[in-house]
C-alpha atoms as a PDB file:
ATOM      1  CA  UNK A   1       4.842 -13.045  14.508  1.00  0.00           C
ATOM      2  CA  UNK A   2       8.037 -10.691  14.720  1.00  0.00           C
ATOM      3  CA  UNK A   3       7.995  -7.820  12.587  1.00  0.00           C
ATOM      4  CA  UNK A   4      10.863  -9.343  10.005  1.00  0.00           C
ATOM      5  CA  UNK A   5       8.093 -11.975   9.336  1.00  0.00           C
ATOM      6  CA  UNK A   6       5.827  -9.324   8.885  1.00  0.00           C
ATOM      7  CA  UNK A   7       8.319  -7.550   6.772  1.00  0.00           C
ATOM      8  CA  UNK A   8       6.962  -4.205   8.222  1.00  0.00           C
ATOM      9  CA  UNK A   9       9.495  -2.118   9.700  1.00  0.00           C
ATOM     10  CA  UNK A  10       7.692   0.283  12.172  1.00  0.00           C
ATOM     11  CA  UNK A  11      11.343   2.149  12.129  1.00  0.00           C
ATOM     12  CA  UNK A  12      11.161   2.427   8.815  1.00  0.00           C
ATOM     13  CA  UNK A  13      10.843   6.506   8.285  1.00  0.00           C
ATOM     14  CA  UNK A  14       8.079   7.653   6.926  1.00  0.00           C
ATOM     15  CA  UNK A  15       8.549  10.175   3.554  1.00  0.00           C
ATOM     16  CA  UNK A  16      10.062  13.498   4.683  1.00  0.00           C
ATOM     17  CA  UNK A  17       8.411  16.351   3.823  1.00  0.00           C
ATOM     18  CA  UNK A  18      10.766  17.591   0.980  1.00  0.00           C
ATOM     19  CA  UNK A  19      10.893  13.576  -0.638  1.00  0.00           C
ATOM     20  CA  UNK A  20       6.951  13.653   0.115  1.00  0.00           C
ATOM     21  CA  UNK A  21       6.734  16.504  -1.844  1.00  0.00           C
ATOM     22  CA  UNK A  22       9.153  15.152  -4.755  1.00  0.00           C
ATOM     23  CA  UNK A  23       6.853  12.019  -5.270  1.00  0.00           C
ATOM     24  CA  UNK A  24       4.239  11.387  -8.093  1.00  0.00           C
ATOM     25  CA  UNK A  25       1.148  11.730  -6.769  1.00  0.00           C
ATOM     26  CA  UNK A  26      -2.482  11.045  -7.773  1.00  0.00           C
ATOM     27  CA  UNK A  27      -5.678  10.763  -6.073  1.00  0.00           C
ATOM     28  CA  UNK A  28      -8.767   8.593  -6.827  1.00  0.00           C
ATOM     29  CA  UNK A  29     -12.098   8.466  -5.678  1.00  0.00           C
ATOM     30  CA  UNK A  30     -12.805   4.856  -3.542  1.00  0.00           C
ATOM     31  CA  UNK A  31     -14.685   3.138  -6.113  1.00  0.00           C
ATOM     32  CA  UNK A  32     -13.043  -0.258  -7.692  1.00  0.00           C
ATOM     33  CA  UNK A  33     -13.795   0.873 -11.093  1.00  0.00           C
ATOM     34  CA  UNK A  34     -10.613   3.179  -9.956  1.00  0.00           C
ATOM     35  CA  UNK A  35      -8.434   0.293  -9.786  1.00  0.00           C
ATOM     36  CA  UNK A  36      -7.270  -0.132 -13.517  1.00  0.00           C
ATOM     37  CA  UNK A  37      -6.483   3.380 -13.220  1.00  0.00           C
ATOM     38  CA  UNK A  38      -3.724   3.293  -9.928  1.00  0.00           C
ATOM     39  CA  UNK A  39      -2.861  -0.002 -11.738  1.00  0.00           C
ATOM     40  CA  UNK A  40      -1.696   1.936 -13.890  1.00  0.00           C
ATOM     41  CA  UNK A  41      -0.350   4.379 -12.875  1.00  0.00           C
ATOM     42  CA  UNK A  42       1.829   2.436 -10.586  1.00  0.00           C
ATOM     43  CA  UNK A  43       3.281   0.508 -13.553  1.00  0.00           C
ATOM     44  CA  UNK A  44       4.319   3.688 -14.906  1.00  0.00           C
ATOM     45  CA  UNK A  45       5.944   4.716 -12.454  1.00  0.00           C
ATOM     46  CA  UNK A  46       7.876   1.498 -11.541  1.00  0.00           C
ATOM     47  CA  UNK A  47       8.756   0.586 -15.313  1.00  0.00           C
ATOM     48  CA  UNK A  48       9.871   4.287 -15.275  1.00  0.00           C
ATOM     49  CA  UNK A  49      12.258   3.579 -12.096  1.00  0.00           C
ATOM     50  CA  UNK A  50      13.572   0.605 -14.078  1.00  0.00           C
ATOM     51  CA  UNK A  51      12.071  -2.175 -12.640  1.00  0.00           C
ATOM     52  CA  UNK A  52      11.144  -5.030 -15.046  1.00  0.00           C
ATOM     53  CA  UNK A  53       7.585  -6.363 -16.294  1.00  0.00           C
ATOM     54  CA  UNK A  54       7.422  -9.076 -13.362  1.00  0.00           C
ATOM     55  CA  UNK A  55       8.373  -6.596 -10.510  1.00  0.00           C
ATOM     56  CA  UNK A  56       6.189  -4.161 -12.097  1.00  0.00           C
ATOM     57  CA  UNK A  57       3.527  -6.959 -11.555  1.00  0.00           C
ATOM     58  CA  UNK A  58       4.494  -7.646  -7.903  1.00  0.00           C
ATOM     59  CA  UNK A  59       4.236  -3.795  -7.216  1.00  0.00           C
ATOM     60  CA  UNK A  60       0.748  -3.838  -8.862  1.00  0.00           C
ATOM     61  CA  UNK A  61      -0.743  -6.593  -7.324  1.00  0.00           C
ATOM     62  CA  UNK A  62       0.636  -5.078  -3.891  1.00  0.00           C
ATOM     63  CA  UNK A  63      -1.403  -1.882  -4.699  1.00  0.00           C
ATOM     64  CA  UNK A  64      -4.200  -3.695  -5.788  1.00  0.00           C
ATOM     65  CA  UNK A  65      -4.709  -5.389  -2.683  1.00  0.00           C
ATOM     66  CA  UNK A  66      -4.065  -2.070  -0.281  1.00  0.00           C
ATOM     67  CA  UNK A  67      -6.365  -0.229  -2.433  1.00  0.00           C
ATOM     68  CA  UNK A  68      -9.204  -2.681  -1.517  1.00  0.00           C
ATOM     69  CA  UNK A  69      -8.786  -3.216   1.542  1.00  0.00           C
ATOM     70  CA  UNK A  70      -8.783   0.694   1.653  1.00  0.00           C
ATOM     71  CA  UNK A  71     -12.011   0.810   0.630  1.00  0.00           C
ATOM     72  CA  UNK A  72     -13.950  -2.428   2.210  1.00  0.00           C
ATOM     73  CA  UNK A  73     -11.746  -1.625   5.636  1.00  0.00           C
ATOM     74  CA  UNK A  74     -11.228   1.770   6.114  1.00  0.00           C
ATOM     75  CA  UNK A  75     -14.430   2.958   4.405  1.00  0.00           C
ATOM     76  CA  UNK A  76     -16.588   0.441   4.593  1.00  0.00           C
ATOM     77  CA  UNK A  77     -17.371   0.262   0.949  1.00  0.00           C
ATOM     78  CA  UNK A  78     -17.302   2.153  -1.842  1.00  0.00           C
ATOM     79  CA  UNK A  79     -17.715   6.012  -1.400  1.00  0.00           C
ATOM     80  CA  UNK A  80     -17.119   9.371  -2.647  1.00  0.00           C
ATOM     81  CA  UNK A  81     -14.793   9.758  -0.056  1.00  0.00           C
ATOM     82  CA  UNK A  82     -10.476   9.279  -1.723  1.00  0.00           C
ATOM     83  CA  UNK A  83      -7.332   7.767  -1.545  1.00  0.00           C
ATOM     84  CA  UNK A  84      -4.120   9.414  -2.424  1.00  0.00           C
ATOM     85  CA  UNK A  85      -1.156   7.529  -4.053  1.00  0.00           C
ATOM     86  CA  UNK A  86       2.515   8.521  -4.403  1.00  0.00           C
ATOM     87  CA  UNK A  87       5.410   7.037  -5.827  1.00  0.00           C
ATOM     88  CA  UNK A  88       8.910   8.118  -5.092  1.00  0.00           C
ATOM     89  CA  UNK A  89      11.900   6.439  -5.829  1.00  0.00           C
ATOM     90  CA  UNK A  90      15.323   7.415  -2.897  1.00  0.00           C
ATOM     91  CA  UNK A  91      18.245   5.791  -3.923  1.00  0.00           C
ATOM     92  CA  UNK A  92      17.574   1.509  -4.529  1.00  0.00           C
ATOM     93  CA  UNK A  93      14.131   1.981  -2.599  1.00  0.00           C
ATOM     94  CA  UNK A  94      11.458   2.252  -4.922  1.00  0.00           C
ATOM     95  CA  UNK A  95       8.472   3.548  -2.360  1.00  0.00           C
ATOM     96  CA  UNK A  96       4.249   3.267  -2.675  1.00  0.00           C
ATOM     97  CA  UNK A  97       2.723   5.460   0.260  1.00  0.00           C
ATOM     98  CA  UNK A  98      -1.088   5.408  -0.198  1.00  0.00           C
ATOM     99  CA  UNK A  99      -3.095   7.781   2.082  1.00  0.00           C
ATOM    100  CA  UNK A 100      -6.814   7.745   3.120  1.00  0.00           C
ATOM    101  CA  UNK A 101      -9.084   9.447   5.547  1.00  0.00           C
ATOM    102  CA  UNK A 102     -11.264   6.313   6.866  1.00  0.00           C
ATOM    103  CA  UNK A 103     -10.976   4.341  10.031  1.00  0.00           C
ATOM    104  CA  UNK A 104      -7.698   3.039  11.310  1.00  0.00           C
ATOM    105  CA  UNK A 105      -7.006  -0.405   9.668  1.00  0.00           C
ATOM    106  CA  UNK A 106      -3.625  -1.926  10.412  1.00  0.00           C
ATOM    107  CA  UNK A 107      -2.440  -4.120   7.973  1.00  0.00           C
ATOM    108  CA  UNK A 108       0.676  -4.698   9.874  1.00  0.00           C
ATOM    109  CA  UNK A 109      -1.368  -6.676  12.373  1.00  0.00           C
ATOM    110  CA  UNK A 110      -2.794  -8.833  10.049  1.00  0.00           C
ATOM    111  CA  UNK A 111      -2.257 -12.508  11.073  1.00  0.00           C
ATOM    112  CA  UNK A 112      -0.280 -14.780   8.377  1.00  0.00           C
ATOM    113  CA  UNK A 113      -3.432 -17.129   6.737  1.00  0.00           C
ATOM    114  CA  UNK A 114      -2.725 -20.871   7.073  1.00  0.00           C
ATOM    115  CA  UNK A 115      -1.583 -21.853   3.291  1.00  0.00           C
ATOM    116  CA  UNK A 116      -1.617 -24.677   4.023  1.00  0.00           C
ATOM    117  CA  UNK A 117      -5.348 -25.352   4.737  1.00  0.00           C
ATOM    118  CA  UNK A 118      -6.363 -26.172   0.371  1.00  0.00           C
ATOM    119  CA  UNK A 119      -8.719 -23.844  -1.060  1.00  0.00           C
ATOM    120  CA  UNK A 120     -11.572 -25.008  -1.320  1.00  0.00           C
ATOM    121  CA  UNK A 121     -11.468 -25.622   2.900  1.00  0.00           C
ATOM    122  CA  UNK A 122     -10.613 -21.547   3.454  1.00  0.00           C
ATOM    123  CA  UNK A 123     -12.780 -19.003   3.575  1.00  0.00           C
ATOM    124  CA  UNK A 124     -13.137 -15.911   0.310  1.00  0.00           C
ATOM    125  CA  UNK A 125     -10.591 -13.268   1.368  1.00  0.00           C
ATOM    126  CA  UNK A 126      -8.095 -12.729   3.634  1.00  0.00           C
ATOM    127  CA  UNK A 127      -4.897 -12.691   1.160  1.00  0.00           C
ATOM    128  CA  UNK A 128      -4.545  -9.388   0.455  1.00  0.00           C
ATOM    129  CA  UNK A 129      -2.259  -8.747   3.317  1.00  0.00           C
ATOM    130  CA  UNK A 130      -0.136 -11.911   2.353  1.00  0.00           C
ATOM    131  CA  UNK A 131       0.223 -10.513  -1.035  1.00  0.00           C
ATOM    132  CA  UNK A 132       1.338  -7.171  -0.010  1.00  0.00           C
ATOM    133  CA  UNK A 133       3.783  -8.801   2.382  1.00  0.00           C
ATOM    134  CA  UNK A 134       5.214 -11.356  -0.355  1.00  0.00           C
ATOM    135  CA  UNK A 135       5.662  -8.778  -3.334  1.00  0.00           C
ATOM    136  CA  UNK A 136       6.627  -6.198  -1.136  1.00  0.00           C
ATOM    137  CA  UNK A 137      10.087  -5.526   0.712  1.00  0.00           C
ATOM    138  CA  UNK A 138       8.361  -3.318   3.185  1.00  0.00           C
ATOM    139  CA  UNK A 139       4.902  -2.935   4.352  1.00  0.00           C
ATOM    140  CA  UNK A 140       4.686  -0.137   7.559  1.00  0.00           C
ATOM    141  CA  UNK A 141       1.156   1.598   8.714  1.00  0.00           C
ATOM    142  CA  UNK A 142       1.295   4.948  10.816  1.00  0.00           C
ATOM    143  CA  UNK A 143      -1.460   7.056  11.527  1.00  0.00           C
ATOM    144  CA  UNK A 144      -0.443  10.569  10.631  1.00  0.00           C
ATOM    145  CA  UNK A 145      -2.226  14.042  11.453  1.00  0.00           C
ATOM    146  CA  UNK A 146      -3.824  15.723   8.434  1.00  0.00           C
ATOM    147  CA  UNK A 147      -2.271  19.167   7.368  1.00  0.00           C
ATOM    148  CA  UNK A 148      -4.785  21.876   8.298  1.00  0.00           C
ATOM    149  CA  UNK A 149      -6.344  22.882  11.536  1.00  0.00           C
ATOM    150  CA  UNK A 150      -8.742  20.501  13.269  1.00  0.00           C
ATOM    151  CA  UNK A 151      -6.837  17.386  14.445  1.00  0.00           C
ATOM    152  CA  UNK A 152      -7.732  15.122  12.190  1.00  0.00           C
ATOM    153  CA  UNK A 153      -5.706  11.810  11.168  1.00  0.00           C
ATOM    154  CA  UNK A 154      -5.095  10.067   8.510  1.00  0.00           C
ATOM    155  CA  UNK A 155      -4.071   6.113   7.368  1.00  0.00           C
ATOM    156  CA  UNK A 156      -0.996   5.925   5.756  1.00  0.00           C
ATOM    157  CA  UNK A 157       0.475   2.828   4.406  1.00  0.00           C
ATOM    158  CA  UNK A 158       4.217   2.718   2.790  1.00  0.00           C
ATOM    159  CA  UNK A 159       5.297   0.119   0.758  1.00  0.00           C
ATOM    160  CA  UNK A 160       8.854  -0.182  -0.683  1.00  0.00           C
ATOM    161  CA  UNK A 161       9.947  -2.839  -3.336  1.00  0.00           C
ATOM    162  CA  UNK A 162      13.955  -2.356  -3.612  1.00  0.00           C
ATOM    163  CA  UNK A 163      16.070  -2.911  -7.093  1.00  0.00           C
ATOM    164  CA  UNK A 164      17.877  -5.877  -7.016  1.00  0.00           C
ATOM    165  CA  UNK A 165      21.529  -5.272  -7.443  1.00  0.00           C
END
């Protein structure tokens, strides 16, 4: 699979500092009862941008799906442990970067499922990704050193959904 049917763009740069610093940002703990909350917050912040209700859906359902696979990938589960999510908006690019401290997990490398098997033949899961990929424009992973001393990394996936002109 080539990256532009992956839709990831591993050249796609990551938020400078200064826009990093410009975004929205919140941070919640890695439990799924924490999931109508980023829901929401997302919406917010793409109806704010000017998007409209159904590509404030697509962004949601996009964070949705990173958000748990966040927490059954990278953490294993559910734990006190968090995940930061920012929303900045750069010219037409509307951009979703969420950030968490768990084991590398590279949605990028994520196979494409076989739609074409029917449902009730596939096995529970294994969508997310898709999703992402479908209701997203761009879907990169780069594993990033955490500020501080220590050499620790962090995940961080960025997700941009562009205004149609």
């Amino acid at each position: 699979m080539s990256d532009a049917d992956n839709k990831s763009n591993p050249n796609h740069p990551t938020l400078e500092p200064s826009d990093y610093s410009k975004a929205v940002k919140r941070t919640y703990p890695a439990q799924f009862e924490s999931l109508q909350g980023i829901r929401e917050f997302v919406a917010k912040q793409a109806g704010d941008y000017g998007f409209n209700s159904n590509e404030v859906y697509d962004i949601q359902i996009a964070v949705d799906e990173a958000f748990t696979n966040i927490i059954e990938h990278a953490y294993g589960g559910e734990c006190v442990k968090d995940i930061e999510c920012a929303c900045s908006a750069i010219e037409n690019e509307f951009t979703v970067t969420m950030i968490d401290t768990g084991i590398t997990f590279d949605p990028t490398k994520v196979p494409e499922p076989d739609t074409s098997i029917p449902l009730e033949e596939r096995d529970i899961g294994g969508l997310g990704v898709h999703f992402m990929r479908i209701y997203m424009d761009e879907v990169s992973f780069s594993r990033i050193p955490t500020s501080g001393a220590g050499g620790n990394y962090c995940n961080q996936l960025v997700m941009v959904k562009r205004k149609k002109a």
